[in-house]
N, C-alpha and C. Protein backbone atom coordinates (compact mmCIF):
# COMPACT_ATOMS: atom_id res chain seq x y z
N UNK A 1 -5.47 7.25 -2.31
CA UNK A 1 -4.46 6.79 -1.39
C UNK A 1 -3.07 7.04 -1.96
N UNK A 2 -2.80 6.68 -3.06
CA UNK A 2 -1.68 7.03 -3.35
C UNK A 2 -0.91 8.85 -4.16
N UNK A 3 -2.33 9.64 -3.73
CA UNK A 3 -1.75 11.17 -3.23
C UNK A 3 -1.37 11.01 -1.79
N UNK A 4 -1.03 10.58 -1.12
CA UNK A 4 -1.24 10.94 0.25
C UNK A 4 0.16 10.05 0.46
N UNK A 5 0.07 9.14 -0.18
CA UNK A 5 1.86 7.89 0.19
C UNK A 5 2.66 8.88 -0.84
N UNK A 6 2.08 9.78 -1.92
CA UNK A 6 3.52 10.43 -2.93
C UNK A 6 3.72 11.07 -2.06
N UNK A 7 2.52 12.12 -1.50
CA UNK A 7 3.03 13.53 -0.31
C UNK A 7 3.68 13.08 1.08
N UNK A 8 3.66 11.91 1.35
CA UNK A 8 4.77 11.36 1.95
C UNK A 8 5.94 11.04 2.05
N UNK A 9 6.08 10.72 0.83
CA UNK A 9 7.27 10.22 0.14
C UNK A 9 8.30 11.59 -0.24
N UNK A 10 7.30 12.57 -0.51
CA UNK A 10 8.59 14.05 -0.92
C UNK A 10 8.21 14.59 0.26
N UNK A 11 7.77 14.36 1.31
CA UNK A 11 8.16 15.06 2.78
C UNK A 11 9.35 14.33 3.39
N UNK A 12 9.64 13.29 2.94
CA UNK A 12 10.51 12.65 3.54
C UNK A 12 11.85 12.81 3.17
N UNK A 13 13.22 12.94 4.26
CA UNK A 13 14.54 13.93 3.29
C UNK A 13 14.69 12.33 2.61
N UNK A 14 14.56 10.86 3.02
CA UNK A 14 15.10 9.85 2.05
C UNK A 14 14.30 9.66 0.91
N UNK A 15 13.12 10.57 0.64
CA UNK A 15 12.51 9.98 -0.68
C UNK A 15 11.82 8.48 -0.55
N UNK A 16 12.21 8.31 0.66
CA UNK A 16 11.79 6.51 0.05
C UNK A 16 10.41 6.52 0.66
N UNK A 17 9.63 5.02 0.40
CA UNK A 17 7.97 5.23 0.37
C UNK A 17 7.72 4.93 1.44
N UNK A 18 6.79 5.24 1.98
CA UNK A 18 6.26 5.29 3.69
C UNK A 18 5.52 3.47 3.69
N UNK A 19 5.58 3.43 4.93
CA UNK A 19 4.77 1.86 5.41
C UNK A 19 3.70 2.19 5.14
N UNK A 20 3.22 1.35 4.32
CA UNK A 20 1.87 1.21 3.58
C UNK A 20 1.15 -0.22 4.53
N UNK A 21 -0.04 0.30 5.32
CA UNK A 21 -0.73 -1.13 5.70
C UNK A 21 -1.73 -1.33 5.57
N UNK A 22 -2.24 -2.20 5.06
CA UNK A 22 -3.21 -2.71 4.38
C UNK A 22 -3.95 -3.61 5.34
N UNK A 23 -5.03 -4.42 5.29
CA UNK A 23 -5.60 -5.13 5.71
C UNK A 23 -5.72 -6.37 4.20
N UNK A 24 -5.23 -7.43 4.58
CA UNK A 24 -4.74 -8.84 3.30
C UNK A 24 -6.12 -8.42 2.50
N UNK A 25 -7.46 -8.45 3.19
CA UNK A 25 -8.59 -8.60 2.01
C UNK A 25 -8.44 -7.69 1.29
N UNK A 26 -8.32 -6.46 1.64
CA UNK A 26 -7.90 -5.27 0.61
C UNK A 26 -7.11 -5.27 -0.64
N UNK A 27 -6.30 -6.80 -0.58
CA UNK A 27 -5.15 -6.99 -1.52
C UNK A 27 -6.16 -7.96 -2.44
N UNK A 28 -7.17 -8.07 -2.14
CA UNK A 28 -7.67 -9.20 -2.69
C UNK A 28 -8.80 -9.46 -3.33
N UNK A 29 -9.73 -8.06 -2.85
CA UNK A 29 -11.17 -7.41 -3.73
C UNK A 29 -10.85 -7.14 -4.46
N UNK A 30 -12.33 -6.37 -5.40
CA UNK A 30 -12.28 -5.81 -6.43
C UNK A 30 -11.59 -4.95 -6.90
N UNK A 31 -11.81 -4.43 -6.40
CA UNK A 31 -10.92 -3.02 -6.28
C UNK A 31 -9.40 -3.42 -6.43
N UNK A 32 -8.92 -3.95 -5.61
CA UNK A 32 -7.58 -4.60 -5.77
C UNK A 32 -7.21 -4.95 -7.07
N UNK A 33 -8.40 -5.31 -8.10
CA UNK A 33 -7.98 -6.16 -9.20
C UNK A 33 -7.98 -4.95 -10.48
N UNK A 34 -8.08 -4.01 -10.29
CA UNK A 34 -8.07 -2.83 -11.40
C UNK A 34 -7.10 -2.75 -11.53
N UNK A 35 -7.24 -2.85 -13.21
CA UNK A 35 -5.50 -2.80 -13.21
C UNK A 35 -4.84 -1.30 -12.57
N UNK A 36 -5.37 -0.30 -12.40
CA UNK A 36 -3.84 1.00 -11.98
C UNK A 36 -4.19 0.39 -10.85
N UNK A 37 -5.05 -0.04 -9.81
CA UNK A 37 -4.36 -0.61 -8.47
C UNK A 37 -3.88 -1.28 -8.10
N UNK A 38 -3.72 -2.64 -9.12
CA UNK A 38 -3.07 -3.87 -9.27
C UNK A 38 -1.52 -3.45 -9.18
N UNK A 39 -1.25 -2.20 -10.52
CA UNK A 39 -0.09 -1.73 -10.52
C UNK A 39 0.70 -0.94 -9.44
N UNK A 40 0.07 -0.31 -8.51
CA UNK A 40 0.40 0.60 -7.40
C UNK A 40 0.51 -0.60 -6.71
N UNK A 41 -0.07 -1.90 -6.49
CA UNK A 41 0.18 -2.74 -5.17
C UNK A 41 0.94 -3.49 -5.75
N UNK A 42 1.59 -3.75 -6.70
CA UNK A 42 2.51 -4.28 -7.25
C UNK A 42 3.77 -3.36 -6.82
N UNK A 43 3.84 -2.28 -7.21
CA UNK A 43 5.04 -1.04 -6.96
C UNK A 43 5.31 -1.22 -5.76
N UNK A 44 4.52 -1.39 -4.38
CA UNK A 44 4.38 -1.09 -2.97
C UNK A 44 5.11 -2.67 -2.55
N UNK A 45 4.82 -3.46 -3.47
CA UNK A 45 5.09 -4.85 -2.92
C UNK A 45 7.01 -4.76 -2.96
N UNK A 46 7.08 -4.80 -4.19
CA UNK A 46 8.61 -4.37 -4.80
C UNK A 46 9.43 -3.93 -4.47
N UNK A 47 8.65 -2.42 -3.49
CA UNK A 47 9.44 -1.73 -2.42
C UNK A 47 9.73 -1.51 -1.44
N UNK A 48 9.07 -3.33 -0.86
CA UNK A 48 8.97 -3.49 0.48
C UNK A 48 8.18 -2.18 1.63
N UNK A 49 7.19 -1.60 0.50
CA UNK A 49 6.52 -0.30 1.36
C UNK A 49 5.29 -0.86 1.78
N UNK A 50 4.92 -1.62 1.53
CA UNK A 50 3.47 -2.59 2.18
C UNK A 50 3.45 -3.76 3.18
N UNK A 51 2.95 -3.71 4.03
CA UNK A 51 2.79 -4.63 5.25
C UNK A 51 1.40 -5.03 5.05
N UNK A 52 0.69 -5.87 4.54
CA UNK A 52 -0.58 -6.59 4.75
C UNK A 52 -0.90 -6.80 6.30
N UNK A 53 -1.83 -6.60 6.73
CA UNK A 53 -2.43 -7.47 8.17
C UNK A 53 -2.95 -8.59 7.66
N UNK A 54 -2.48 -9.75 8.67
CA UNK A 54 -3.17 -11.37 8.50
C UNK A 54 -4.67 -11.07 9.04
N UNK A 55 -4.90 -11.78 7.89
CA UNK A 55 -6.70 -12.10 8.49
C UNK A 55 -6.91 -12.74 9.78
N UNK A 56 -8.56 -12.27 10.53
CA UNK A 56 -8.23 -12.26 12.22
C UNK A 56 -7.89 -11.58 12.72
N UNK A 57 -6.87 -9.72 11.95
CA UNK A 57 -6.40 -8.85 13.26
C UNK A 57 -7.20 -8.01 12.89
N UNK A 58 -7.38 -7.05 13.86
CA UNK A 58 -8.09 -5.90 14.36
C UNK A 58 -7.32 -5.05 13.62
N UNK A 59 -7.90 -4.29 12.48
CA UNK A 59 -7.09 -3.54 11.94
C UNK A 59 -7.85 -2.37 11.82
N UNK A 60 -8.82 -2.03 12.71
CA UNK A 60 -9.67 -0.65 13.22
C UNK A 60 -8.73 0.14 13.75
């Protein structure tokens, strides 16, 4: 995922990081807890580039 938000990010003329959306549990598994993904959702948080969905939405 985060080849795909960099190749976003240098397509873009501001450089800055694309809306990242997540679904909240995603922030909150396993996976979530590794640290280099801990660190990338940490970076995303920081840069206001992540929008979580509240649990309950349809995020199909």
């Amino acid at each position: 995922m985060n080849s795909v938000v960099n190749a976003l990010r240098e397509m873009s003329p501001t450089k800055k990081l694309p809306l990242i959306v997540l679904h909240s549990r995603r922030l909150k598994d396993n996976l979530a807890n590794r640290p280099q993904n801990k660190r990338l959702i940490e970076e995303w948080q920081r840069s206001h580039a992540l929008y979580a969905t509240p649990n309950g939405s349809n995020d199909d």
